[in-house]
N, C-alpha and C. Protein backbone atom coordinates (compact mmCIF):
# COMPACT_ATOMS: atom_id res chain seq x y z
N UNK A 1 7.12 18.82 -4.27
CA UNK A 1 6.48 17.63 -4.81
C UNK A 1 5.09 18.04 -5.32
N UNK A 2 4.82 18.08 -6.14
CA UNK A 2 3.86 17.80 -7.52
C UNK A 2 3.26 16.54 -7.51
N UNK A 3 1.56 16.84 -6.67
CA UNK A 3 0.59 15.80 -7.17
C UNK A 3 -0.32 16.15 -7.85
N UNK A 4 -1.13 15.48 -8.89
CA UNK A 4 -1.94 15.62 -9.55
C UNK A 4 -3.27 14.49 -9.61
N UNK A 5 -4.36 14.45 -9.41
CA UNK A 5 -6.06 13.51 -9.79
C UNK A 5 -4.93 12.92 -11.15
N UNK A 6 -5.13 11.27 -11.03
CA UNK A 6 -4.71 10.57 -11.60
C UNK A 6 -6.26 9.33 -11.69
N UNK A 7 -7.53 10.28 -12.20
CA UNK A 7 -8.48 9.35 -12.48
C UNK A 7 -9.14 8.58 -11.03
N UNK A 8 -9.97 7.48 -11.33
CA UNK A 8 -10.84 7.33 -10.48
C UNK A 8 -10.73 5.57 -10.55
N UNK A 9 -10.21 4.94 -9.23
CA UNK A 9 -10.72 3.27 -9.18
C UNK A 9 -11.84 2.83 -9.44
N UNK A 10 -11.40 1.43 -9.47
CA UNK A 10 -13.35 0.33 -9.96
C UNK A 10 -14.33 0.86 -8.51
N UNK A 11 -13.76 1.11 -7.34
CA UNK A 11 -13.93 1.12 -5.96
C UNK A 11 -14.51 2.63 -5.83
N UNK A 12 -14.37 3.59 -6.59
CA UNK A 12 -14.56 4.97 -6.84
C UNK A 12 -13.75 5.83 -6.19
N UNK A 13 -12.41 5.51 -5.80
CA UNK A 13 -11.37 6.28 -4.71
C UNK A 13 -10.73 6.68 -5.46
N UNK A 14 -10.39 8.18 -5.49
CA UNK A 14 -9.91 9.19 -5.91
C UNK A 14 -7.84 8.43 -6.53
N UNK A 15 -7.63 8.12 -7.48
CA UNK A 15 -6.29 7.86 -7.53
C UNK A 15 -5.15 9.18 -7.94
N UNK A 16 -4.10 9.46 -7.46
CA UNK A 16 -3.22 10.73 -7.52
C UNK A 16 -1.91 10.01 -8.21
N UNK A 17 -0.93 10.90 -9.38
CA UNK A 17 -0.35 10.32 -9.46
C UNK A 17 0.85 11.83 -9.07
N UNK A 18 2.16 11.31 -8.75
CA UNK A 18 3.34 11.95 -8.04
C UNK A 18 4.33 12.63 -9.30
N UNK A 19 3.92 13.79 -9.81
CA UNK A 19 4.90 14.18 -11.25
C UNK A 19 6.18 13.93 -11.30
N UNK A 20 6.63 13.97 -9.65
CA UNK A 20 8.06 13.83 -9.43
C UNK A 20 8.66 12.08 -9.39
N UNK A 21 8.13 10.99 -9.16
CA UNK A 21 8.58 9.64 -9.56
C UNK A 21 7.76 9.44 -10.21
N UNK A 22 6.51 9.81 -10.93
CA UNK A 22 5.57 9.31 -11.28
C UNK A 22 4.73 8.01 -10.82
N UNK A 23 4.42 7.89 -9.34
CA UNK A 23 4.40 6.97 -8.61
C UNK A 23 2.58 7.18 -8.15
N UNK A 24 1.67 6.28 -8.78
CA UNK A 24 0.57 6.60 -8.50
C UNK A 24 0.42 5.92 -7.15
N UNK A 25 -0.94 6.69 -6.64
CA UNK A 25 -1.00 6.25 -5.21
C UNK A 25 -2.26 7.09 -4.69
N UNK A 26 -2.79 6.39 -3.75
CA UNK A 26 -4.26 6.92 -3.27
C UNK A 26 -3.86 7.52 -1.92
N UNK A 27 -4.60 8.19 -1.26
CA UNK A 27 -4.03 8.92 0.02
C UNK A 27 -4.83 8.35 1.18
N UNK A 28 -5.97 7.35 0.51
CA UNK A 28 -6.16 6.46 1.98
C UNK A 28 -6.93 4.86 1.33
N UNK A 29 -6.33 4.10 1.63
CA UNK A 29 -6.57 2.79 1.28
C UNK A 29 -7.77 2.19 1.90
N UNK A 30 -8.11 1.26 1.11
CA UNK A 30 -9.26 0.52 1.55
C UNK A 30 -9.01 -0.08 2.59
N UNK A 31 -8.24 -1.06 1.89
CA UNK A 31 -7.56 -2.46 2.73
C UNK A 31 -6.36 -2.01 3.64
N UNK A 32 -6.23 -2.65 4.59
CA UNK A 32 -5.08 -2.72 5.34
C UNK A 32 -3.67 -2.92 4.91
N UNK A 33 -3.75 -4.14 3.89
CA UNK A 33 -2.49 -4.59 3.59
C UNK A 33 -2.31 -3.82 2.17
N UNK A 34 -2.60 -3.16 1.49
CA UNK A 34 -2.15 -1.95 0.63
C UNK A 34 -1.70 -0.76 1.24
N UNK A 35 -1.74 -0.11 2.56
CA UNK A 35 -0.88 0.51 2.90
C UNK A 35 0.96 0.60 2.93
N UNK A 36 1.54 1.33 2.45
CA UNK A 36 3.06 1.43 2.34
C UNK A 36 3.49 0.52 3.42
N UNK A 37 3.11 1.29 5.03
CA UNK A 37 3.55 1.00 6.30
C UNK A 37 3.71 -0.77 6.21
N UNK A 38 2.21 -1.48 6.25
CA UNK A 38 2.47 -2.42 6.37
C UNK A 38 2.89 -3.39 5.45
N UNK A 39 2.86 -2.60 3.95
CA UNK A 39 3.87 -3.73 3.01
C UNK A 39 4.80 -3.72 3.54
N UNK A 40 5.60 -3.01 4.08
CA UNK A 40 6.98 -3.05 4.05
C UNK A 40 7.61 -3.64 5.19
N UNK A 41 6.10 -3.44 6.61
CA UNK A 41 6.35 -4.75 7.31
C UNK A 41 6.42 -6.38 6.69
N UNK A 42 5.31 -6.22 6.36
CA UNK A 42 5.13 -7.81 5.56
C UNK A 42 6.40 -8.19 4.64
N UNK A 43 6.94 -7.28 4.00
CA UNK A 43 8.22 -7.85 2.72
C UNK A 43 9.34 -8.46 3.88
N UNK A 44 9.41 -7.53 4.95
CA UNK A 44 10.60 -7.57 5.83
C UNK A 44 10.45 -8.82 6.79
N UNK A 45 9.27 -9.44 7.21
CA UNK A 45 8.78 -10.41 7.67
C UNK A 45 9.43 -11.70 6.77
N UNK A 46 8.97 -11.34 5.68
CA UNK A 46 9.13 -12.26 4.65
C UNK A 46 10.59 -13.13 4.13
N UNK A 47 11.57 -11.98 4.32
CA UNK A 47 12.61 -11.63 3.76
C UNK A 47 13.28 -12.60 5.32
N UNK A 48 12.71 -12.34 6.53
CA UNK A 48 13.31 -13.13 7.76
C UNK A 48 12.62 -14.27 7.87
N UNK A 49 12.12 -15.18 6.91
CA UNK A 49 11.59 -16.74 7.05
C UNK A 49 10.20 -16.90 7.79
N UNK A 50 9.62 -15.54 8.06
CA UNK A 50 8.53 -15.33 8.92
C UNK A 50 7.05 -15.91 7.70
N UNK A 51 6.59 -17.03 8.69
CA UNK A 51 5.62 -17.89 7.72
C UNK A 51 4.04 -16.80 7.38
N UNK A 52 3.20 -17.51 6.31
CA UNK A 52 2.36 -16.62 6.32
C UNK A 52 1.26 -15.84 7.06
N UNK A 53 1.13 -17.02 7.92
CA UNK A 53 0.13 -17.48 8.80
C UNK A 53 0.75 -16.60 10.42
N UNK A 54 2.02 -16.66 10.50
CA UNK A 54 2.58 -15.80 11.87
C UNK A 54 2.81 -14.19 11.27
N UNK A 55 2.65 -13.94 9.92
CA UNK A 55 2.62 -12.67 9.50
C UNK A 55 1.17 -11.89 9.94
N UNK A 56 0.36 -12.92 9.61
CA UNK A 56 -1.48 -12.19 9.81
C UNK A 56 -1.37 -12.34 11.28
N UNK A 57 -0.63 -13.42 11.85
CA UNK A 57 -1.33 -13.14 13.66
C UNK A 57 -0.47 -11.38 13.62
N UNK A 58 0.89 -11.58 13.42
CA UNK A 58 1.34 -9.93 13.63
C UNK A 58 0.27 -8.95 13.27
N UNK A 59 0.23 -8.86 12.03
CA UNK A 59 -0.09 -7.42 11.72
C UNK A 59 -1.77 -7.52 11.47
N UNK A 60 -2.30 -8.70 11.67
CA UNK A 60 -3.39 -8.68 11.51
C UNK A 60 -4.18 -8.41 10.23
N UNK A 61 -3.46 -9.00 8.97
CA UNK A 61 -3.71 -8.72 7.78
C UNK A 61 -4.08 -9.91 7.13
């Protein structure tokens, strides 16, 4: 896997993009809820009727 400096955010954090999906992505997030990990909690929450408000007591987002 092939990463490459894919320029610079409004925020000034280094952005990388992935030659192999071409999938840009930073290697450490600001925010909490831009991490992979916990989107994918949150979609899956989502996806089980889990309201918005019992999503942030979970994950604290």
């Amino acid at each position: 896997m092939k990463v490459v400096k894919n320029g610079v955010k409004r925020t000034g954090r280094q952005n990388f993009l992935c030659c192999a999906c071409g999938k840009q992505f930073q290697f450490e997030y600001a925010r909490a809820g831009c991490r992979p990990a916990v989107k994918q909690l949150v979609l899956g929450m989502l996806v089980r009727n889990s309201g918005i408000r019992d999503i942030e007591m979970v994950t604290g987002v």
